[in-house]
N, C-alpha and C. Protein backbone atom coordinates (compact mmCIF):
# COMPACT_ATOMS: atom_id res chain seq x y z
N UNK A 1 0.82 -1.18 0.00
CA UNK A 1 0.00 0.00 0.00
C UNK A 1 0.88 1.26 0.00
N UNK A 2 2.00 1.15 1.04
CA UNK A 2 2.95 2.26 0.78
C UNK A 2 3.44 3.14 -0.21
N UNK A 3 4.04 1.70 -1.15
CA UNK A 3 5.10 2.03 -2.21
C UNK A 3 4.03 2.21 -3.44
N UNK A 4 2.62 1.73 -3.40
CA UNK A 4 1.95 1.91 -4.72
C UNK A 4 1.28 3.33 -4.71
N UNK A 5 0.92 3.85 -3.17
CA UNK A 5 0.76 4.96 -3.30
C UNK A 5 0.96 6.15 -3.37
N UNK A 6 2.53 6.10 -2.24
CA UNK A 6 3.88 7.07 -2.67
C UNK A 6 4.77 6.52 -3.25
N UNK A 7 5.44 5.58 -3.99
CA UNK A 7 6.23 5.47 -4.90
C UNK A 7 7.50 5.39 -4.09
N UNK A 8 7.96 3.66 -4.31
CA UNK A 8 9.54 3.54 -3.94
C UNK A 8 10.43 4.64 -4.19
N UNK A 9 10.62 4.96 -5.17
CA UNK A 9 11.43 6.22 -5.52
C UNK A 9 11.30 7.15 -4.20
N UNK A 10 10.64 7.62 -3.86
CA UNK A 10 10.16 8.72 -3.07
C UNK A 10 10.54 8.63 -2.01
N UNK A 11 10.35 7.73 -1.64
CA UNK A 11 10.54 7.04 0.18
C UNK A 11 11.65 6.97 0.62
N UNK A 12 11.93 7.98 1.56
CA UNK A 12 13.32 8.42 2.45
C UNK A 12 13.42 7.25 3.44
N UNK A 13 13.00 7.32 4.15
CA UNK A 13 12.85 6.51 5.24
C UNK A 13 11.60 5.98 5.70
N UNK A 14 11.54 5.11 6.47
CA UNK A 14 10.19 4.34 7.09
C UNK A 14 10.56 4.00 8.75
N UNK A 15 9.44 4.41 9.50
CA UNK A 15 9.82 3.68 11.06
C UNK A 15 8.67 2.63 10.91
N UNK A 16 8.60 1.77 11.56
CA UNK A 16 7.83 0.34 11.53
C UNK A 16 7.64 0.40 12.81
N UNK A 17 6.79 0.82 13.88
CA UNK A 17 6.28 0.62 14.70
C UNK A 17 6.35 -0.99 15.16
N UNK A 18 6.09 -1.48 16.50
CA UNK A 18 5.67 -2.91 16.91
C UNK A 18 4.71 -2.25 17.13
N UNK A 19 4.00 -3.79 16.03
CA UNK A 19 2.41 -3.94 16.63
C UNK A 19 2.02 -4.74 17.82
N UNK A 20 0.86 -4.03 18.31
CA UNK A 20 0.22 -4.20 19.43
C UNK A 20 -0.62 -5.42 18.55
N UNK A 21 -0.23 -6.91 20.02
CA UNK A 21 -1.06 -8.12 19.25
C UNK A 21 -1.76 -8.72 20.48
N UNK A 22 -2.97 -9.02 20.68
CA UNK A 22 -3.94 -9.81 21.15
C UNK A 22 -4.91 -10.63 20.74
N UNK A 23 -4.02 -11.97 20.99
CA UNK A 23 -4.50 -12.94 20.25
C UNK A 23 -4.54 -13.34 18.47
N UNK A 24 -5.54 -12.69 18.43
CA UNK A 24 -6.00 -13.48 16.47
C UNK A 24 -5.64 -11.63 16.07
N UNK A 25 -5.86 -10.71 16.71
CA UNK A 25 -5.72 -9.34 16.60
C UNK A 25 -4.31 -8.75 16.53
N UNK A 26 -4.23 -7.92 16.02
CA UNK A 26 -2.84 -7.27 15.65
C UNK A 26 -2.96 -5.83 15.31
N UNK A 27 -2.59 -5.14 16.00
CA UNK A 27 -2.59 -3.46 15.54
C UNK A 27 -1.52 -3.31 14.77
N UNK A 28 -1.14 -2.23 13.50
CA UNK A 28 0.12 -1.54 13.53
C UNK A 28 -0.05 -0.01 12.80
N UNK A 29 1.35 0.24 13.17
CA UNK A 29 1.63 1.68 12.12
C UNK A 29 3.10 1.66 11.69
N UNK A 30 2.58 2.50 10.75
CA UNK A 30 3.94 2.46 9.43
C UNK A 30 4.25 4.42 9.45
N UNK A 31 5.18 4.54 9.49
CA UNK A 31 5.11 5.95 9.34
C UNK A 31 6.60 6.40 7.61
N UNK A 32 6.23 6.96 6.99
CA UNK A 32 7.18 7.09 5.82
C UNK A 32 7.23 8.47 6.08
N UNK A 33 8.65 8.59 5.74
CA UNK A 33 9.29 9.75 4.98
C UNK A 33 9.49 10.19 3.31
N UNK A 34 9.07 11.07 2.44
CA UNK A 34 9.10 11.44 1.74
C UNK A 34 9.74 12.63 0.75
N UNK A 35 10.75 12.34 0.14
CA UNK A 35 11.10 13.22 -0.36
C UNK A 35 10.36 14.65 -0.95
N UNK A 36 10.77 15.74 -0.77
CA UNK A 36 10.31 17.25 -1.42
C UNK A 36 11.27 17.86 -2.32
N UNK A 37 10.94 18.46 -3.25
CA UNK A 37 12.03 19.49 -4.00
C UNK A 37 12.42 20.35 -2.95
N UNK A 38 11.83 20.84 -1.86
CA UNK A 38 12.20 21.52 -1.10
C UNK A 38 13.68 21.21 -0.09
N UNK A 39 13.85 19.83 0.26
CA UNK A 39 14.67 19.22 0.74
C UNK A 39 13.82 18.95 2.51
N UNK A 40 12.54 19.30 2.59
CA UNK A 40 12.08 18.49 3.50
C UNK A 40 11.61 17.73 3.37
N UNK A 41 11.04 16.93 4.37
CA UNK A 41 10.61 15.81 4.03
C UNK A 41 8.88 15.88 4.27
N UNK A 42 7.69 14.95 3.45
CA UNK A 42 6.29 15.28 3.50
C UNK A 42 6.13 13.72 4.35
N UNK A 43 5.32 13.77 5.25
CA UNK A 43 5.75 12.82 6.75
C UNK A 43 3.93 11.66 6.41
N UNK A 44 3.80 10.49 6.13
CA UNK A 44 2.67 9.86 5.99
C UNK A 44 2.33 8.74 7.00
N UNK A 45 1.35 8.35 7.59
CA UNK A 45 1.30 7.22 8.17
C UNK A 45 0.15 6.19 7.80
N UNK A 46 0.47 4.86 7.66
CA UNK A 46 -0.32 3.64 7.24
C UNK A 46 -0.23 3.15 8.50
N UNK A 47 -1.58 2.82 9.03
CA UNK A 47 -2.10 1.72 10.04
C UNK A 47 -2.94 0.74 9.35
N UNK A 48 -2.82 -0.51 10.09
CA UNK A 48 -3.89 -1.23 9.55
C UNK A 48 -4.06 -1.96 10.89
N UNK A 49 -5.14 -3.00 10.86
CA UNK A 49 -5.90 -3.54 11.84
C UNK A 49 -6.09 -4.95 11.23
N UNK A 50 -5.62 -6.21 11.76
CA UNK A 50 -5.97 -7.40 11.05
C UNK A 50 -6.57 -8.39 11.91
N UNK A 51 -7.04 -9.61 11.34
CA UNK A 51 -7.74 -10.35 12.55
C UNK A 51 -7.38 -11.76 11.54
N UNK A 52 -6.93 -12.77 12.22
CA UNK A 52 -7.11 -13.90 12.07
C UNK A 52 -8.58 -14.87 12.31
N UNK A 53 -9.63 -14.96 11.50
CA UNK A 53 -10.74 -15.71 12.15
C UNK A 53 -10.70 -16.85 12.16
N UNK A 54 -9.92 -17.55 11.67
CA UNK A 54 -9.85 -19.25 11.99
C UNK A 54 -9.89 -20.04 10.20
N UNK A 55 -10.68 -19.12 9.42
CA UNK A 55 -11.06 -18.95 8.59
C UNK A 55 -10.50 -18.49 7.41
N UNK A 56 -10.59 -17.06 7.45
CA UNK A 56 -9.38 -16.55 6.58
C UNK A 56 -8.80 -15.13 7.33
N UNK A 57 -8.11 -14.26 6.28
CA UNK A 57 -7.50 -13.26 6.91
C UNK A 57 -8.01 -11.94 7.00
N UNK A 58 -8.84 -11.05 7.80
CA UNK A 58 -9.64 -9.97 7.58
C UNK A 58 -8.10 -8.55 7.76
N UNK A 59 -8.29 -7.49 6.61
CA UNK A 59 -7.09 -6.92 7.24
C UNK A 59 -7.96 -5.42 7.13
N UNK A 60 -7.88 -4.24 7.53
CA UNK A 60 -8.40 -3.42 7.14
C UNK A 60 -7.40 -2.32 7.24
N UNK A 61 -6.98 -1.27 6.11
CA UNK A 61 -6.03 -0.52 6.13
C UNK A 61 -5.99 0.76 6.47
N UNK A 62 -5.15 1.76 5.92
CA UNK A 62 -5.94 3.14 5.34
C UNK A 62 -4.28 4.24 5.56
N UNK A 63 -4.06 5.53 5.23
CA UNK A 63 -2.98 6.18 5.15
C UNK A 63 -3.75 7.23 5.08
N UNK A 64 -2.76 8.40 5.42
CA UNK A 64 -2.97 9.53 5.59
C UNK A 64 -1.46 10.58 5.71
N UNK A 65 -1.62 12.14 5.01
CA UNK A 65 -0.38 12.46 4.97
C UNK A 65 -0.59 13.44 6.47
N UNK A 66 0.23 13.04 7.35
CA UNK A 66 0.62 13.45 8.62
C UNK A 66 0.89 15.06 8.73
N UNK A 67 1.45 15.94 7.50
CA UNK A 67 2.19 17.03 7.42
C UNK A 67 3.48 16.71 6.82
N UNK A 68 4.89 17.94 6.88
CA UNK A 68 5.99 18.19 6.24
C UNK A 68 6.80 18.79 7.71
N UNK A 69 8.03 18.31 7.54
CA UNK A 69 9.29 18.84 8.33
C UNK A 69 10.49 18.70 7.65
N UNK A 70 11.33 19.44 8.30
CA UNK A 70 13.13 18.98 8.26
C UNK A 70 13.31 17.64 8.65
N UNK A 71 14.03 16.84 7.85
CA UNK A 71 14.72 15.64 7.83
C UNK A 71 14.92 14.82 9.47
N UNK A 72 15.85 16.12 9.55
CA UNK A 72 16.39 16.24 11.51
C UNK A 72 15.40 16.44 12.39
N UNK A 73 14.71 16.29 11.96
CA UNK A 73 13.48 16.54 13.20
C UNK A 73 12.79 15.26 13.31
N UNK A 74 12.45 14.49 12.69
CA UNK A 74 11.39 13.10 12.18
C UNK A 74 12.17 12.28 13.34
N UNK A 75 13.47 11.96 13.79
CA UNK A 75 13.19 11.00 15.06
C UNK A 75 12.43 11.54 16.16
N UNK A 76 12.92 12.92 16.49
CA UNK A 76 11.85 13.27 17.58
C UNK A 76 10.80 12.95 17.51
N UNK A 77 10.17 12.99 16.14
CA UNK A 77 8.82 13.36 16.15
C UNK A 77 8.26 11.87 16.28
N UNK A 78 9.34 11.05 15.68
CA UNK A 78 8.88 9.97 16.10
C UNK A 78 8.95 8.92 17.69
N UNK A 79 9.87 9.54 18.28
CA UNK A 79 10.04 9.56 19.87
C UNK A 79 8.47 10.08 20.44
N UNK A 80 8.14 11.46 19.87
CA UNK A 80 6.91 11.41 20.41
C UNK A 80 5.41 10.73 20.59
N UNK A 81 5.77 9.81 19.30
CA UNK A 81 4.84 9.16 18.85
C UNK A 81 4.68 8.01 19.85
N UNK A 82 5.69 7.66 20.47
CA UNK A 82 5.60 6.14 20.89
C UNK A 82 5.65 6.82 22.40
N UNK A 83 5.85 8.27 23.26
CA UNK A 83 5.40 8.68 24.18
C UNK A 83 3.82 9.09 24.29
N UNK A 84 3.95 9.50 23.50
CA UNK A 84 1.90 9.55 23.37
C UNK A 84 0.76 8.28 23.54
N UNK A 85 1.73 7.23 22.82
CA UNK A 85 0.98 6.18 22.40
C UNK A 85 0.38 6.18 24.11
N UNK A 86 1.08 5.80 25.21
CA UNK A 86 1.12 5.14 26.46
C UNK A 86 0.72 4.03 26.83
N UNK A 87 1.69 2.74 25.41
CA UNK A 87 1.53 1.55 25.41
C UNK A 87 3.31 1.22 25.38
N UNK A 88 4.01 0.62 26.18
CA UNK A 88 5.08 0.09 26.05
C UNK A 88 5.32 -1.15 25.35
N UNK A 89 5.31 -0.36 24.07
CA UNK A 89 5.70 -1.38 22.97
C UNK A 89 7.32 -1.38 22.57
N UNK A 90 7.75 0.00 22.93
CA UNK A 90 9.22 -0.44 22.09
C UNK A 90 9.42 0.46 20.89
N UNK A 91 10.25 1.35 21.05
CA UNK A 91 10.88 2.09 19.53
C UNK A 91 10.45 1.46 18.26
N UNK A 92 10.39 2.28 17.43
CA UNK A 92 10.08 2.34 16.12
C UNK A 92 11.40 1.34 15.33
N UNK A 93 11.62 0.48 14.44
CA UNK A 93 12.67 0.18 13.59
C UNK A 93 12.74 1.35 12.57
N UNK A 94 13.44 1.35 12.57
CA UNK A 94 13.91 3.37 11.59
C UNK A 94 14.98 2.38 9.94
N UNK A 95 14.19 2.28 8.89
CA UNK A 95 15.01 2.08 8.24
C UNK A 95 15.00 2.72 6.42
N UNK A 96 16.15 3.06 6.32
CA UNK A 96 16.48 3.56 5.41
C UNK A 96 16.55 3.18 4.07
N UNK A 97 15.62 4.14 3.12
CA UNK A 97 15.22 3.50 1.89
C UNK A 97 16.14 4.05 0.87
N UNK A 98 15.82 5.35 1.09
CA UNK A 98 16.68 6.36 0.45
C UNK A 98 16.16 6.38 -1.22
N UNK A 99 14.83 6.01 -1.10
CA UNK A 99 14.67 5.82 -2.73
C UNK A 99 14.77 4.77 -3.97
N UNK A 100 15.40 3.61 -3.02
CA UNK A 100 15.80 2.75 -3.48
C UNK A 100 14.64 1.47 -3.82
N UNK A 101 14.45 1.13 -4.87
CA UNK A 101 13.25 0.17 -4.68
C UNK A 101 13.84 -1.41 -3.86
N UNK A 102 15.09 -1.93 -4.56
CA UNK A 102 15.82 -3.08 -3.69
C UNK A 102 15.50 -3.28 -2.28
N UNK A 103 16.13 -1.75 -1.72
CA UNK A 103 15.97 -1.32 -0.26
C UNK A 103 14.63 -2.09 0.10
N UNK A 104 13.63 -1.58 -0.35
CA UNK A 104 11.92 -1.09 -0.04
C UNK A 104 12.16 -2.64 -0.17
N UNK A 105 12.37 -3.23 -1.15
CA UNK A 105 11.72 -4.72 -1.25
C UNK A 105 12.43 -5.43 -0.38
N UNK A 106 13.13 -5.49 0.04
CA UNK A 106 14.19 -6.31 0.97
C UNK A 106 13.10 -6.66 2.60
N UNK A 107 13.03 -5.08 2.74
CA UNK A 107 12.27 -4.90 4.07
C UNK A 107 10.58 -5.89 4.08
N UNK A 108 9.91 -6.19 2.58
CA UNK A 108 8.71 -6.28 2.08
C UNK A 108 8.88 -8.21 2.51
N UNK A 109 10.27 -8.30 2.18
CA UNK A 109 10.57 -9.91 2.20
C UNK A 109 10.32 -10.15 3.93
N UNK A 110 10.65 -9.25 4.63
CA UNK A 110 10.27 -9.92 6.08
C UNK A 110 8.90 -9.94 6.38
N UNK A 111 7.97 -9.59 5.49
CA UNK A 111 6.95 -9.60 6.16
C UNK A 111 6.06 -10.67 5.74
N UNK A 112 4.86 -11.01 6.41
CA UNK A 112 3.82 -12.06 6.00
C UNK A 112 3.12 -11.56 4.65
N UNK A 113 3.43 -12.57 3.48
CA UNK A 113 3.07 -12.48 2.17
C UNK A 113 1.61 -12.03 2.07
N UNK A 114 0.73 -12.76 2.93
CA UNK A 114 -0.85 -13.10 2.95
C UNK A 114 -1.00 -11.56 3.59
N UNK A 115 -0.59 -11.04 4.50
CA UNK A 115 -0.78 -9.70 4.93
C UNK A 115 -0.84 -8.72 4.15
N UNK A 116 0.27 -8.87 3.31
CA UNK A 116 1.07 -7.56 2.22
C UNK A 116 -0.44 -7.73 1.10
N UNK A 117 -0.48 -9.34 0.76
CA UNK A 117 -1.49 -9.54 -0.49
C UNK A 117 -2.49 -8.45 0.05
N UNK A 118 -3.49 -8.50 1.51
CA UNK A 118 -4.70 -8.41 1.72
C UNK A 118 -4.36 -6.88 1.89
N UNK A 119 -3.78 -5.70 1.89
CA UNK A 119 -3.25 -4.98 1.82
C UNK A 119 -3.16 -3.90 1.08
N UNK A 120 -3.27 -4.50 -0.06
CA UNK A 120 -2.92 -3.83 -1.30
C UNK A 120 -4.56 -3.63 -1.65
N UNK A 121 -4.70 -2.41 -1.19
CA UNK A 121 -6.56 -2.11 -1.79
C UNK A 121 -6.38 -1.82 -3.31
């Protein structure tokens, strides 16, 4: 959903949140960085919500563009994110795309195939 809607190319960086999981349930968020002609960056976040029913896989998605900052600012902002939350889940994985589609796909290989499929609206 990420890369089809902002474009590997584009994508500076990504933090990957841990999802919050109970049971057949699983929360997460995705937060991307985006390149600007400006040299800031335009800041997006993908959550989705999935459920295992025994059955098959229910996932439900959705994104939204967060706003724009300086480069140097996005860990804070992402420090704040996981102070707000006031769920001790654990830092964000912060990893670097830089535009690269390889990059993007590398990261795509760790994840559950059936997830990514149900995903892609």
């Amino acid at each position: 959903m990420v890369a089809r809607q902002l474009g590997e190319a584009e994508i500076d960086r990504l933090w990957v949140f841990p999802p919050l999981i109970n049971g057949r349930k699983e929360w997460g968020l995705v937060a991307a960085s985006c390149f600007t002609e400006e040299g800031a960056r335009r800041l997006y976040t993908a959550q989705y919500f999935a459920e295992r029913t025994g059955v098959k896989l229910f996932v439900d998605a959705g994104m939204s563009e967060a706003g724009q900052a300086p480069p140097d600012r996005l860990p804070r902002v992402m420090r704040g994110v996981v102070q707000r939350s006031g769920i001790s889940l654990g830092d964000p994985r912060t990893v670097d795309i830089s535009g690269d589609p390889e990059r993007f796909q590398e990261l795509m290989n760790e994840f559950d195939p059936d997830l990514l499929e149900q995903i892609e609206i």
